[in-house]
Protein backbone atom coordinates (compact mmCIF):
# COMPACT_ATOMS: atom_id res chain seq x y z
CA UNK A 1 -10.95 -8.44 10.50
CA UNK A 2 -11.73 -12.15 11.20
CA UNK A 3 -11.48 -12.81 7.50
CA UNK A 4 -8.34 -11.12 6.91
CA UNK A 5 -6.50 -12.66 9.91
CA UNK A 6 -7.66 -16.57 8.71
CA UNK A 7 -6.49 -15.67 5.59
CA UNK A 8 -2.73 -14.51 6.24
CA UNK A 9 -2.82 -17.61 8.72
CA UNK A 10 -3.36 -19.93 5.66
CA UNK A 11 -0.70 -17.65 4.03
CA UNK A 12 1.62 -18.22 6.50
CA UNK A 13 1.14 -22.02 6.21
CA UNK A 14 1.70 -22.23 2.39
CA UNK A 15 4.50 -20.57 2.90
CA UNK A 16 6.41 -22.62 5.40
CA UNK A 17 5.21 -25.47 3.63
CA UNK A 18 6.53 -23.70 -0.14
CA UNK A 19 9.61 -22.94 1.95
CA UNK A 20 10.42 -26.31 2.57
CA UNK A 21 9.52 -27.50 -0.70
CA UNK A 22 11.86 -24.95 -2.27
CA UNK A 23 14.84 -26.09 0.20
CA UNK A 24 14.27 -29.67 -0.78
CA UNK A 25 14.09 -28.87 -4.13
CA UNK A 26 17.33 -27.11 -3.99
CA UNK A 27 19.27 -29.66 -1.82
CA UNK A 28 18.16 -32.15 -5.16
CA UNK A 29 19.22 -29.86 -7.70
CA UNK A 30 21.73 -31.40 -10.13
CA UNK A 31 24.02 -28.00 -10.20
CA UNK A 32 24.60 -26.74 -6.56
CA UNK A 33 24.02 -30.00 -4.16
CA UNK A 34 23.53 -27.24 -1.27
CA UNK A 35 20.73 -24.72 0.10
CA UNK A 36 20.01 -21.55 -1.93
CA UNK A 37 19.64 -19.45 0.69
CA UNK A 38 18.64 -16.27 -0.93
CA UNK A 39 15.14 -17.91 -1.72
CA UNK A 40 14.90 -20.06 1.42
CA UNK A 41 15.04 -16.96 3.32
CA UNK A 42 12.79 -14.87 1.23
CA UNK A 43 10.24 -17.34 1.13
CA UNK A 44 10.64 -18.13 5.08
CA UNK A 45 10.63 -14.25 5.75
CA UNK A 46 7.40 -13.85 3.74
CA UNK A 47 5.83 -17.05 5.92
CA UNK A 48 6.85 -14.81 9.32
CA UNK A 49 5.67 -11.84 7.95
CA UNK A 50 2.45 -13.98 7.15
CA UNK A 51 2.10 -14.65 10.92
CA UNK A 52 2.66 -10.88 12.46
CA UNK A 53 -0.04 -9.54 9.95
CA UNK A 54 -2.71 -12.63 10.67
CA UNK A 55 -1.57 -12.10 14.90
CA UNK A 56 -1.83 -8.39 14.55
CA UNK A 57 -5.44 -8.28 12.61
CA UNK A 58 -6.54 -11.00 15.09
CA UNK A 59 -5.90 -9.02 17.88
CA UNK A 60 -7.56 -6.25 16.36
CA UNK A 61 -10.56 -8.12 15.98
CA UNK A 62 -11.09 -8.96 19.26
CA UNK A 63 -9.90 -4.95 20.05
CA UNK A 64 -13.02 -3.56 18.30
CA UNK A 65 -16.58 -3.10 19.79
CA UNK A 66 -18.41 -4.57 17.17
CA UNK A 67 -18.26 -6.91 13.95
CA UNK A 68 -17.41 -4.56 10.90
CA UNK A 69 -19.72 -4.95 7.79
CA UNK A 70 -17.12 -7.06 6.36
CA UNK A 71 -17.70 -9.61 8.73
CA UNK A 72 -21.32 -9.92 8.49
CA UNK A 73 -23.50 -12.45 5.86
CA UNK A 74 -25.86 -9.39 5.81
CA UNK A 75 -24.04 -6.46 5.63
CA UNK A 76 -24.99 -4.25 2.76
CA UNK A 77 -23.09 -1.84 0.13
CA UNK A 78 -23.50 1.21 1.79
CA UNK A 79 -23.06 0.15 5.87
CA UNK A 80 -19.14 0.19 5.28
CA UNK A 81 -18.94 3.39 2.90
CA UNK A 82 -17.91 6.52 5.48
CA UNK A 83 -17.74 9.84 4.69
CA UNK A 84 -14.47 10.79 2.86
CA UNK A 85 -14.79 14.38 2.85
CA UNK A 86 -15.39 16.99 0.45
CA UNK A 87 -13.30 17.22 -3.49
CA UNK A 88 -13.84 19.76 -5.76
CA UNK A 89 -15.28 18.80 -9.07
CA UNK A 90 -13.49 20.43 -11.21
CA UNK A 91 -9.97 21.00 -9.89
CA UNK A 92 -6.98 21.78 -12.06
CA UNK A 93 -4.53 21.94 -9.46
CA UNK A 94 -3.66 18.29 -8.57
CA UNK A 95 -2.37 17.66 -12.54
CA UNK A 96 -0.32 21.01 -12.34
CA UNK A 97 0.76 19.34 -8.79
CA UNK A 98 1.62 15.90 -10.95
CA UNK A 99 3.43 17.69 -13.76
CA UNK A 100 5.69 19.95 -11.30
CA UNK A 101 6.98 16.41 -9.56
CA UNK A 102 7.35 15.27 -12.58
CA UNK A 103 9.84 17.66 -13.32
CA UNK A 104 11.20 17.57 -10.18
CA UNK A 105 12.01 14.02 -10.94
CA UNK A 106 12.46 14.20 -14.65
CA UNK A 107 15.48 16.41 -13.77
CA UNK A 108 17.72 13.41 -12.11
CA UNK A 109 17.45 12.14 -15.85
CA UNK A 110 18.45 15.35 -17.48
CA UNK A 111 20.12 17.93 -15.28
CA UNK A 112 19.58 19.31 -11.63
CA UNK A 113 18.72 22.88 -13.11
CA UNK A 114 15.32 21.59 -13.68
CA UNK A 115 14.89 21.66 -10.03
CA UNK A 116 14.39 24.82 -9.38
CA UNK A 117 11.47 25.42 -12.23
CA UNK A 118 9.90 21.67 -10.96
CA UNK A 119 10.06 22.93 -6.90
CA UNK A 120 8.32 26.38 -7.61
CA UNK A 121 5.63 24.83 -10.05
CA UNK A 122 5.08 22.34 -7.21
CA UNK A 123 4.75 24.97 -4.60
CA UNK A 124 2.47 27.06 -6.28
CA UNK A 125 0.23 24.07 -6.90
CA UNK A 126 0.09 22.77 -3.29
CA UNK A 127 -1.12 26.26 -2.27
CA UNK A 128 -3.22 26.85 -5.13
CA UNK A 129 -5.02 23.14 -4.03
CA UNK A 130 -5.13 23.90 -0.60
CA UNK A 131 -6.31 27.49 -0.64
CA UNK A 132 -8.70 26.54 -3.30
CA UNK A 133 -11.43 26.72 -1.49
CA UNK A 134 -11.08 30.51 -0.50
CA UNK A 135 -11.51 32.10 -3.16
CA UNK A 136 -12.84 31.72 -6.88
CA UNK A 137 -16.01 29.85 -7.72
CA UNK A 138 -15.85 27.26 -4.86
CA UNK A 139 -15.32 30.26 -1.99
CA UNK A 140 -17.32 28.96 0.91
């Protein structure tokens, strides 16, 4: 966490600095003579954004019991890898899942009737996914 929070505290300094570049760059302009305020406040917003992510991760570092693998010279591969949990190989179910939403939201293009078909294909394959595991080949 020590490395991410130095980082978005450099990003919050090129920021305010790009923000104030940007203003005086707009004040100089030859077409509008004033501040541009859509950018000056985007850029400034993304500076104090900057500083509630670096303040937040900082604080989290000094939250946590120990360094984190990330943090050490001699941290290997596997000492930040934790267990994800358990996929099936050789699921079907999460590209019938992707195809029903796609429907779902293919019909806002072409008409709301499509809906209904997209909702029940997605239903069917958020049980089939979940319950996989009960029965069939993979029944534990």
């Amino acid at each position: 966490m020590r490395a991410q929070s130095n980082i978005f505290w450099i990003l919050a300094v090129f920021f305010f600095l790009a923000d104030a570049a940007y203003t005086v760059w707009s004040l100089l302009s030859q077409e509008f003579k004033a501040v541009e305020w859509t950018g000056t406040l985007g850029i400034g917003l993304a500076g104090i954004l900057s500083i509630f992510l670096a303040y937040y991760m900082n604080r989290s570092h000094f939250a946590q019991t120990g360094e984190l693998p990330e943090d050490r010279l001699d941290a290997e591969i596997d000492d930040g890898d934790p267990e994800i949990g358990f996929f099936n190989p050789f699921s079907w179910w999460p590209i019938v899942l992707a195809a029903g939403c796609t429907m779902v939201f293919l019909a806002l293009a072409v008409g709301m009737w499509l809906i209904f078909f997209g909702a029940a294909i997605t239903a069917v394959a958020l049980v089939g996914w979940v319950y996989e595991n009960y029965r069939g080949v993979y029944r534990h």
